[in-house]
Protein backbone atom coordinates (compact mmCIF):
# COMPACT_ATOMS: atom_id res chain seq x y z
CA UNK A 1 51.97 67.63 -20.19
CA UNK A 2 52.76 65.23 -17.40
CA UNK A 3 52.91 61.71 -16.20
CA UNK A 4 51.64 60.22 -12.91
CA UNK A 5 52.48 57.96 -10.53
CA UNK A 6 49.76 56.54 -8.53
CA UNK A 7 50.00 53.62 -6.07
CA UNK A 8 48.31 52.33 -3.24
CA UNK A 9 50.49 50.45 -1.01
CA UNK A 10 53.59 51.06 -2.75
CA UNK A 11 56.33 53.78 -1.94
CA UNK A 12 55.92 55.70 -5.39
CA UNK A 13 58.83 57.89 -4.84
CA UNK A 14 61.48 55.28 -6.79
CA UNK A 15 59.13 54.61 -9.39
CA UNK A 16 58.95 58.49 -9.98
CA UNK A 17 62.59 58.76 -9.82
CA UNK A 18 63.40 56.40 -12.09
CA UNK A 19 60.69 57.36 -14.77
CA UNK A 20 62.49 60.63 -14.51
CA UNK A 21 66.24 59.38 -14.69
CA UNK A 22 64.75 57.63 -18.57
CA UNK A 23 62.29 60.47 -19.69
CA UNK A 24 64.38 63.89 -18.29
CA UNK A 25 62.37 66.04 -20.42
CA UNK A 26 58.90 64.98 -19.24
CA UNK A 27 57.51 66.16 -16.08
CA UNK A 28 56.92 63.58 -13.66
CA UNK A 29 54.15 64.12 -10.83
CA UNK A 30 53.10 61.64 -7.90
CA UNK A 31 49.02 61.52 -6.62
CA UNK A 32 48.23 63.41 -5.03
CA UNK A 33 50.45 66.31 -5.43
CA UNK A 34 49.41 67.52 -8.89
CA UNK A 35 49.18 70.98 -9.46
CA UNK A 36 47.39 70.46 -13.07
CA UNK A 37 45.11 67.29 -13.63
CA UNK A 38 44.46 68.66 -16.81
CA UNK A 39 48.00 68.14 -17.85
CA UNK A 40 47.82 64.56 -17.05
CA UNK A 41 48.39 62.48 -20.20
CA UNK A 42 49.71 59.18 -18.68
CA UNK A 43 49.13 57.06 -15.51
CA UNK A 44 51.24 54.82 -13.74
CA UNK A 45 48.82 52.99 -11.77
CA UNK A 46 48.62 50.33 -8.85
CA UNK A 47 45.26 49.54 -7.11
CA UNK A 48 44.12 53.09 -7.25
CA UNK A 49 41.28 54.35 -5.08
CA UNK A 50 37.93 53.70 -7.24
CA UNK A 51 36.68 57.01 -9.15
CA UNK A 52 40.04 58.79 -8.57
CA UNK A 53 41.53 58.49 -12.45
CA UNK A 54 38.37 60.07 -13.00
CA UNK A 55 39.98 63.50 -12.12
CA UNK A 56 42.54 63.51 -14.91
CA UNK A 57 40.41 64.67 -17.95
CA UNK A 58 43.27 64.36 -20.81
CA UNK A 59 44.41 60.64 -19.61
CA UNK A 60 45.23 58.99 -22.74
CA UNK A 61 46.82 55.38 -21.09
CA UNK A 62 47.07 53.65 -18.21
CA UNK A 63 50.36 51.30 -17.16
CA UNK A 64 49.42 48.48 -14.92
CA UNK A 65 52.25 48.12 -12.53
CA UNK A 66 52.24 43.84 -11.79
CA UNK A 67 51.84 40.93 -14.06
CA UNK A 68 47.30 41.41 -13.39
CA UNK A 69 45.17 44.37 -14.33
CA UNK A 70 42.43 42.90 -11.88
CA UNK A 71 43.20 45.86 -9.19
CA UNK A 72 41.62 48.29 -12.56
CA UNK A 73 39.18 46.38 -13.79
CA UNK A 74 36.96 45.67 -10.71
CA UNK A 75 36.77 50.20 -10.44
CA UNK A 76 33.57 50.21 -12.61
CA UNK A 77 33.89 54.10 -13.22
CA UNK A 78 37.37 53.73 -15.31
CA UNK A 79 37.76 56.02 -17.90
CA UNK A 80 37.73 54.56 -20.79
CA UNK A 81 41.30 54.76 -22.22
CA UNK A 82 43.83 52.49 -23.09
CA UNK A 83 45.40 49.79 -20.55
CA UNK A 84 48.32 48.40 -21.37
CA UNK A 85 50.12 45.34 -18.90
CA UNK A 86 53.35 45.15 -18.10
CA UNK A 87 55.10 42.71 -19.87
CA UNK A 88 58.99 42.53 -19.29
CA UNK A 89 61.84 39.87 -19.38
CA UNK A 90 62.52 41.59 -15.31
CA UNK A 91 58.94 40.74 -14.19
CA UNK A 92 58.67 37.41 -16.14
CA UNK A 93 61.95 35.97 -15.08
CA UNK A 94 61.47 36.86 -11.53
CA UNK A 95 58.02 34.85 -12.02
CA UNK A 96 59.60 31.78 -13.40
CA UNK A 97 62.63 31.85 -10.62
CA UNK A 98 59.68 31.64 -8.19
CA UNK A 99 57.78 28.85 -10.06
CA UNK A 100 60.95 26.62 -10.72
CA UNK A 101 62.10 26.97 -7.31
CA UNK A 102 58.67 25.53 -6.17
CA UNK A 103 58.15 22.70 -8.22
CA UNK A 104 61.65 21.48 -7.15
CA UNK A 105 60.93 21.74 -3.52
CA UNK A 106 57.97 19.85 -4.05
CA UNK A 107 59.50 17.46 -6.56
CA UNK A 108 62.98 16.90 -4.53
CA UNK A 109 60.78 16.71 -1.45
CA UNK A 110 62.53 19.33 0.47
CA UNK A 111 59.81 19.64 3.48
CA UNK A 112 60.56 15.65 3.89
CA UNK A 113 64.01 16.43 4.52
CA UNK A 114 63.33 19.19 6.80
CA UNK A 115 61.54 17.58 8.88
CA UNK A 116 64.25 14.91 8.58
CA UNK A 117 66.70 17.78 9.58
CA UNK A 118 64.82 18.91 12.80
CA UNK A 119 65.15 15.62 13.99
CA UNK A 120 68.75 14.76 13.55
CA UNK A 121 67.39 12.07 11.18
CA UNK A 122 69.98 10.83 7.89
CA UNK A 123 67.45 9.37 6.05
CA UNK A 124 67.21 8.99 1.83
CA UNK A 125 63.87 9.18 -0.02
CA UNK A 126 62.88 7.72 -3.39
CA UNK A 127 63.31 10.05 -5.75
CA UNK A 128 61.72 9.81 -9.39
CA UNK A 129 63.06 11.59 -12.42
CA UNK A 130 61.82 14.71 -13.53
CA UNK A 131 60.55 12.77 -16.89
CA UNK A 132 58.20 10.59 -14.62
CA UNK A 133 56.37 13.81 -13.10
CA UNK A 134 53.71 16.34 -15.22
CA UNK A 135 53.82 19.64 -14.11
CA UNK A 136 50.14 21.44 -15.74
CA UNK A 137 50.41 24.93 -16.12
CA UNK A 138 46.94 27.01 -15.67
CA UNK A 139 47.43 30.08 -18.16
CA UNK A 140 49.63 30.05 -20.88
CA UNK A 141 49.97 33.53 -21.45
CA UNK A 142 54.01 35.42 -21.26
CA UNK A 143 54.55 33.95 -17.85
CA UNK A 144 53.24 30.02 -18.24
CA UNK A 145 54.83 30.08 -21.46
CA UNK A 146 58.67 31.12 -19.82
CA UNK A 147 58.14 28.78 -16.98
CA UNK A 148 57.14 25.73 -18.99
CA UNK A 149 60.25 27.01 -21.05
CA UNK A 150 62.86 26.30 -18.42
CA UNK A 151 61.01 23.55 -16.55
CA UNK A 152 61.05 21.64 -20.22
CA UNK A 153 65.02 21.94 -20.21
CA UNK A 154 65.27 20.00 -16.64
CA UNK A 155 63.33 17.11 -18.17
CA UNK A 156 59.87 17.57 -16.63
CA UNK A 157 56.70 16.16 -18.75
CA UNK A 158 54.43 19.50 -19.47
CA UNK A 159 50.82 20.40 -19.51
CA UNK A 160 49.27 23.26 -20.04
CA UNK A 161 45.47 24.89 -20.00
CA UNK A 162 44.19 28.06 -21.24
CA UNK A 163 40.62 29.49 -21.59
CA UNK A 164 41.16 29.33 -25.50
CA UNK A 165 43.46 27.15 -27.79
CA UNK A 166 47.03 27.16 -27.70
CA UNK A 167 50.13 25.96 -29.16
CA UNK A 168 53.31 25.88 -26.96
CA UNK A 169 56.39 23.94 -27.71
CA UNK A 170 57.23 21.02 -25.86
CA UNK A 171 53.60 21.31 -23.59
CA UNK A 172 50.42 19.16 -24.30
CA UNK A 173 47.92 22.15 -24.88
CA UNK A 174 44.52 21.62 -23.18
CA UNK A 175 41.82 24.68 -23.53
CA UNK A 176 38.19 25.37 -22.15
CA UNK A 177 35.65 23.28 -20.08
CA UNK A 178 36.15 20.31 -21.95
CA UNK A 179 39.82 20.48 -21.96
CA UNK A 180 39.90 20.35 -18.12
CA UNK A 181 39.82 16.92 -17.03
CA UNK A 182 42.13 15.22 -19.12
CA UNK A 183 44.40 18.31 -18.36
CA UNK A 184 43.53 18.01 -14.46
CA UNK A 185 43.42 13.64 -14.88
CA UNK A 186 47.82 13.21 -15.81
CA UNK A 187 48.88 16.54 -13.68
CA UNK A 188 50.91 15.79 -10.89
CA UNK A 189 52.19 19.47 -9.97
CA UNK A 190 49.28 21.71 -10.90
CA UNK A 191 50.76 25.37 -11.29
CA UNK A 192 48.19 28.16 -11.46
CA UNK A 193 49.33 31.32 -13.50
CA UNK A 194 45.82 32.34 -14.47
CA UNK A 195 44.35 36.16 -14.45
CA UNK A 196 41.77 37.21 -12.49
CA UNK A 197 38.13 37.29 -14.59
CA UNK A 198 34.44 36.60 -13.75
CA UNK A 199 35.43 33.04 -15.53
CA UNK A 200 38.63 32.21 -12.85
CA UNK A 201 37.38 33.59 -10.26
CA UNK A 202 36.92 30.87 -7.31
CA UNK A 203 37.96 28.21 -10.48
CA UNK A 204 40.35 26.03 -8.30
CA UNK A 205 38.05 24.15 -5.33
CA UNK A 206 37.61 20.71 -4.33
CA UNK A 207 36.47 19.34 -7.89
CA UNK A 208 39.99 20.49 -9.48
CA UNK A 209 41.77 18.70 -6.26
CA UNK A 210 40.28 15.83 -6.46
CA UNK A 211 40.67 15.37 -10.33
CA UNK A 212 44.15 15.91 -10.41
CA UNK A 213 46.48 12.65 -10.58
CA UNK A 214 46.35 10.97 -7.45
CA UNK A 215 48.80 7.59 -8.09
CA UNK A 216 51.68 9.96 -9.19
CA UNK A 217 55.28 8.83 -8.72
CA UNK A 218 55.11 11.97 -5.91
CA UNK A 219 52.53 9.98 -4.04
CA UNK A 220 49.83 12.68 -4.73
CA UNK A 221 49.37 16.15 -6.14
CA UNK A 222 50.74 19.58 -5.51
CA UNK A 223 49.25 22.93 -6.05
CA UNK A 224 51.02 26.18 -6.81
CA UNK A 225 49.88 29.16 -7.31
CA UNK A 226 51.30 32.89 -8.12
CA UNK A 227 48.31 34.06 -10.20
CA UNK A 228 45.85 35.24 -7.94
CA UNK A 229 44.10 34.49 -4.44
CA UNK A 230 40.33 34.44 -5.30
CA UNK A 231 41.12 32.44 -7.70
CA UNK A 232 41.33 29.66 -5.41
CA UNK A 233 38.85 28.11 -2.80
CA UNK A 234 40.79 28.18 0.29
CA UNK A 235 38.45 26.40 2.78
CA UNK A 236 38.70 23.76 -0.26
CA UNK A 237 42.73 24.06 -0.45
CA UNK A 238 42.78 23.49 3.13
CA UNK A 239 40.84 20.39 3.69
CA UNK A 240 42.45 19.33 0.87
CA UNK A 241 45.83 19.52 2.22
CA UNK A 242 44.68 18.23 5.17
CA UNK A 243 42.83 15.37 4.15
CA UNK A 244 45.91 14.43 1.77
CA UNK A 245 44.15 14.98 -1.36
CA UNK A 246 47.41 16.99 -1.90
CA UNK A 247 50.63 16.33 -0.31
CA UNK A 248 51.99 20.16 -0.82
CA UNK A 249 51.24 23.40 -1.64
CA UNK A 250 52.83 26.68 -2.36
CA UNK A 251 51.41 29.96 -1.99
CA UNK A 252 52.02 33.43 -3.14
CA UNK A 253 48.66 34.94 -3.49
CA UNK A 254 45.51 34.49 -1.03
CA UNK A 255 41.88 35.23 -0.98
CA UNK A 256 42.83 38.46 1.78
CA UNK A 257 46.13 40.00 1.84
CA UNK A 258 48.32 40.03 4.30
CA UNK A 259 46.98 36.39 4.92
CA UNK A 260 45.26 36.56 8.69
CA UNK A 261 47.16 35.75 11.38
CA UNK A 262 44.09 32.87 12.26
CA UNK A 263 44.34 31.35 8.62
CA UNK A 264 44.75 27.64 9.08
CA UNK A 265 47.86 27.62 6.37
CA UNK A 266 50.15 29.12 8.19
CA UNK A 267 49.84 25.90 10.53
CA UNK A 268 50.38 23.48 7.89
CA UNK A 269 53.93 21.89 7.66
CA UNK A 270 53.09 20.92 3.98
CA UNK A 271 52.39 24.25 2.57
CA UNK A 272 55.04 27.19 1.58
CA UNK A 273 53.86 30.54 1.92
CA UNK A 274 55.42 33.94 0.55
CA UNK A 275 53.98 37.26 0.66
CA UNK A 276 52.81 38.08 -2.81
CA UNK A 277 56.47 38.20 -3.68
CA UNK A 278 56.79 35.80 -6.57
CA UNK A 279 57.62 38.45 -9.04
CA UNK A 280 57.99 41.79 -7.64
CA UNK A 281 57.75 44.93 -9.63
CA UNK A 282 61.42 46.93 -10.24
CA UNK A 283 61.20 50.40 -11.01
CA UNK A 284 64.74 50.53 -12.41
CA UNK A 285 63.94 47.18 -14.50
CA UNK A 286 60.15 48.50 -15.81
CA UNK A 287 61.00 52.64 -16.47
CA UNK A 288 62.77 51.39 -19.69
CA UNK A 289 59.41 49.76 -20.82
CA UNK A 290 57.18 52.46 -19.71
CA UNK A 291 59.37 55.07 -21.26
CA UNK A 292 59.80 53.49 -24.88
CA UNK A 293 56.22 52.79 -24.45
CA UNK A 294 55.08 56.09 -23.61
CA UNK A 295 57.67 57.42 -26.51
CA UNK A 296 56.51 55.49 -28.76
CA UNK A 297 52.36 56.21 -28.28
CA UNK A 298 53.65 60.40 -28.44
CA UNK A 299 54.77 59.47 -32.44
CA UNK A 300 51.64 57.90 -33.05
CA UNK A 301 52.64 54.35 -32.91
CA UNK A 302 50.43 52.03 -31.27
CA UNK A 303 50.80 50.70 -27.66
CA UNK A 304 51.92 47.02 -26.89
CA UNK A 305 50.34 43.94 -24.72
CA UNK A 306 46.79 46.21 -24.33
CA UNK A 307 44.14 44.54 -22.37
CA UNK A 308 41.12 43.39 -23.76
CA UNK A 309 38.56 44.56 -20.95
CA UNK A 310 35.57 42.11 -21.98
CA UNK A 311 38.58 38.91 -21.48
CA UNK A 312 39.84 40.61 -18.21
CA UNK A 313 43.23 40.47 -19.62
């Protein structure tokens, strides 16, 4: 019996090593080198090619390597087999350093004082407290709920929104359609951790800008987002930003990736942009979790954090 490794875009060699270096006894094989797809019992998986998994008649589970399981669900011939997410302090604290680190740019006005720098210019700006300024979280799932976590303990005022009902400590829960606009109406930093579904998709446009709180002790709104790129309108994000419906943005994830070289964000001195890098996947870090896990389903225990494929998560 064997487990695979099977990425697209990503050098699987490390994850192979390291799976091995955990689980020395199992035999370790990377697409498309396998002698024996029969043998194939377990799948480490990253945007595989559509109909490939196919191939592998024994697969019992797949491991969806990144915080989504978006790059799986949109392959309509999947086998249907278990999915189970990745879901690891590694992967959720990188998330959260990313997310923090934002809303403080935004919120200490760092791109002010930039532009203040290039200039040679000593110059102070008004700064409110952290208590004065709502930061609304968009998914509440394992990575909202960490980052609401530490942004709580430096005194910001929390929001959150999920498609169902919640309850998170120290966060005014919102859920649904009708939750939206009073969510949307007393956000001032609108952080977007949402999955990828049929219901997100193209969610954020022009109607959530212009809902959000506009007379904000920031002087306007900010979007963030490290959930996923078609989940926002970007022709919408950019007149938005440019028509000062928001005064900021950052940006991990895009509606194409690499962002093109002609999108009008790279242009704009208001916007951050990283290369889908919020929370990057550690072999070292995430071959504990996929060996207990795939340990664990071998004595007939039950995988954790499965996805439900009607939710899309």
């Amino acid at each position: 019996m064997s487990i695979l490794v099977l990425m697209d875009g990503w050098n699987p060699a490390p994850w192979a090593a390291a799976l091995q270096s955990v689980l020395p006894d199992e035999q370790i094989v990377i697409y498309p080198d396998v002698a024996d797809p029969d043998a194939v019992e377990y799948a480490l998986v990253w945007a595989p090619e559509s109909g490939v998994l196919n191939r592998f008649p024994n697969l019992k589970a797949l491991f969806s390597l990144g915080a989504g399981v978006d790059h799986l669900l949109r392959d309509n011939s999947l086998p249907e087999v278990a999915i189970a997410r990745i879901v690891d302090p590694d992967l959720t604290g990188r998330m959260s350093e990313w997310v923090v680190a934002q809303v403080l740019l935004h919120h200490r006005q760092q791109l002010r004082y930039l532009e203040f720098q290039k200039k040679s210019l000593w110059r102070d700006l008004e700064q409110p407290a952290a208590a004065e300024v709502c930061v609304g979280v968009m998914g509440l799932g394992e990575l909202g709920r960490d980052a609401a976590d530490i942004l709580h303990r430096l005194g910001f005022a929390l929001r959150g929104w999920s498609r169902t009902a919640r309850t998170v400590p120290h966060v005014s829960c919102f859920n649904g359609a009708d939750g939206l606009d009073e969510f949307l109406s007393g956000t001032d930093i609108l952080v977007c951790l949402l999955p990828l579904t049929t219901d997100t998709e193209a969610l954020i446009d022009n109607t959530v800008f212009d809902r959000l709180r506009s007379d904000g002790p920031l002087g306007g709104p900010v979007f963030i987002n490290a959930g996923r790129g078609r989940i926002q309108v970007e022709a919408d994000l950019v007149a938005a930003l440019r028509g000062k419906v928001l005064i900021g943005a950052s940006l991990d994830v895009f509606e194409v990736e690499p962002l093109p070289q002609d999108s009008p964000l790279w242009s704009l001195d208001n916007v951050i942009i990283t290369p889908h890098a919020a929370a990057v996947s550690s072999p070292k870090a995430l071959s504990h979790l996929i060996a207990r896990q795939v340990q664990a389903h071998r004595a007939g225990q039950p995988l954790a954090h499965l996805v439900d494929r009607a939710r899309g998560y």
